[in-house]
Protein backbone atom coordinates (compact mmCIF):
# COMPACT_ATOMS: atom_id res chain seq x y z
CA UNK A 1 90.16 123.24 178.05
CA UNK A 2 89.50 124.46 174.63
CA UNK A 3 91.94 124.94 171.78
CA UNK A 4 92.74 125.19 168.34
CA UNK A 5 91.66 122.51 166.20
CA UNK A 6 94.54 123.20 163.82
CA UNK A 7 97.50 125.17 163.49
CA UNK A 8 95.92 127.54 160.74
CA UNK A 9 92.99 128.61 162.77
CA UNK A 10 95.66 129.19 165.93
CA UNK A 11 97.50 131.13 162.98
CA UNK A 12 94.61 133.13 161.87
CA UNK A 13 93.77 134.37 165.28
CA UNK A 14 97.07 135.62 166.43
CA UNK A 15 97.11 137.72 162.91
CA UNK A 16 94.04 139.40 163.91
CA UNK A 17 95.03 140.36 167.50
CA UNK A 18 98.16 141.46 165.77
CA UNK A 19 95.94 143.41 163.16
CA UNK A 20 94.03 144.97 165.67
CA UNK A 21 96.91 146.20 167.95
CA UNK A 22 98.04 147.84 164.56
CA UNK A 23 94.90 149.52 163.97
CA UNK A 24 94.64 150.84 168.01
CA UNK A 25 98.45 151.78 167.49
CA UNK A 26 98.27 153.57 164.27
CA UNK A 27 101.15 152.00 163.02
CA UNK A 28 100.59 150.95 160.02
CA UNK A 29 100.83 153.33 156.96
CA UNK A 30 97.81 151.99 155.14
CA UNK A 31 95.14 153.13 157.94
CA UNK A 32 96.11 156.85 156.82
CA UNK A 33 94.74 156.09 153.22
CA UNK A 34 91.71 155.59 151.78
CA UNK A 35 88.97 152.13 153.01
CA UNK A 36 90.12 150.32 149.76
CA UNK A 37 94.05 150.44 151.37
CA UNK A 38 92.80 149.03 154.62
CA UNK A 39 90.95 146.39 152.56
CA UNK A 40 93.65 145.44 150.73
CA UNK A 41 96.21 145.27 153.61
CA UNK A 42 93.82 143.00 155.25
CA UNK A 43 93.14 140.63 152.29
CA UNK A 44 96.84 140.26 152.24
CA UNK A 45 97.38 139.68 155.88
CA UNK A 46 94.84 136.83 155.81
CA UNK A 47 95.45 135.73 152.44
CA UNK A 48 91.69 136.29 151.04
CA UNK A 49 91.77 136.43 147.24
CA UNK A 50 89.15 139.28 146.32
């Protein structure tokens, strides 16, 4: 069986399923804005430093 090697890459992944239920929901407010929004919200939700 495969798995996680650590808990921050089993972390990661279950943000971006999370993210990407957002996005196919609409329900966050910053997919109604501009590209730079939806970059933003993203470098926050995976804690990229751009």
């Amino acid at each position: 069986m495969m798995g996680f090697k650590s808990l921050v890459s089993a972390k990661r992944v279950i943000k971006g399923i999370e993210a990407i239920n957002m996005i196919i929901k609409k329900q966050s407010c910053f997919f109604a804005k501009s590209f730079q929004d939806q970059v933003q919200f993203f470098n926050r939700l995976f804690n990229v430093c751009a």
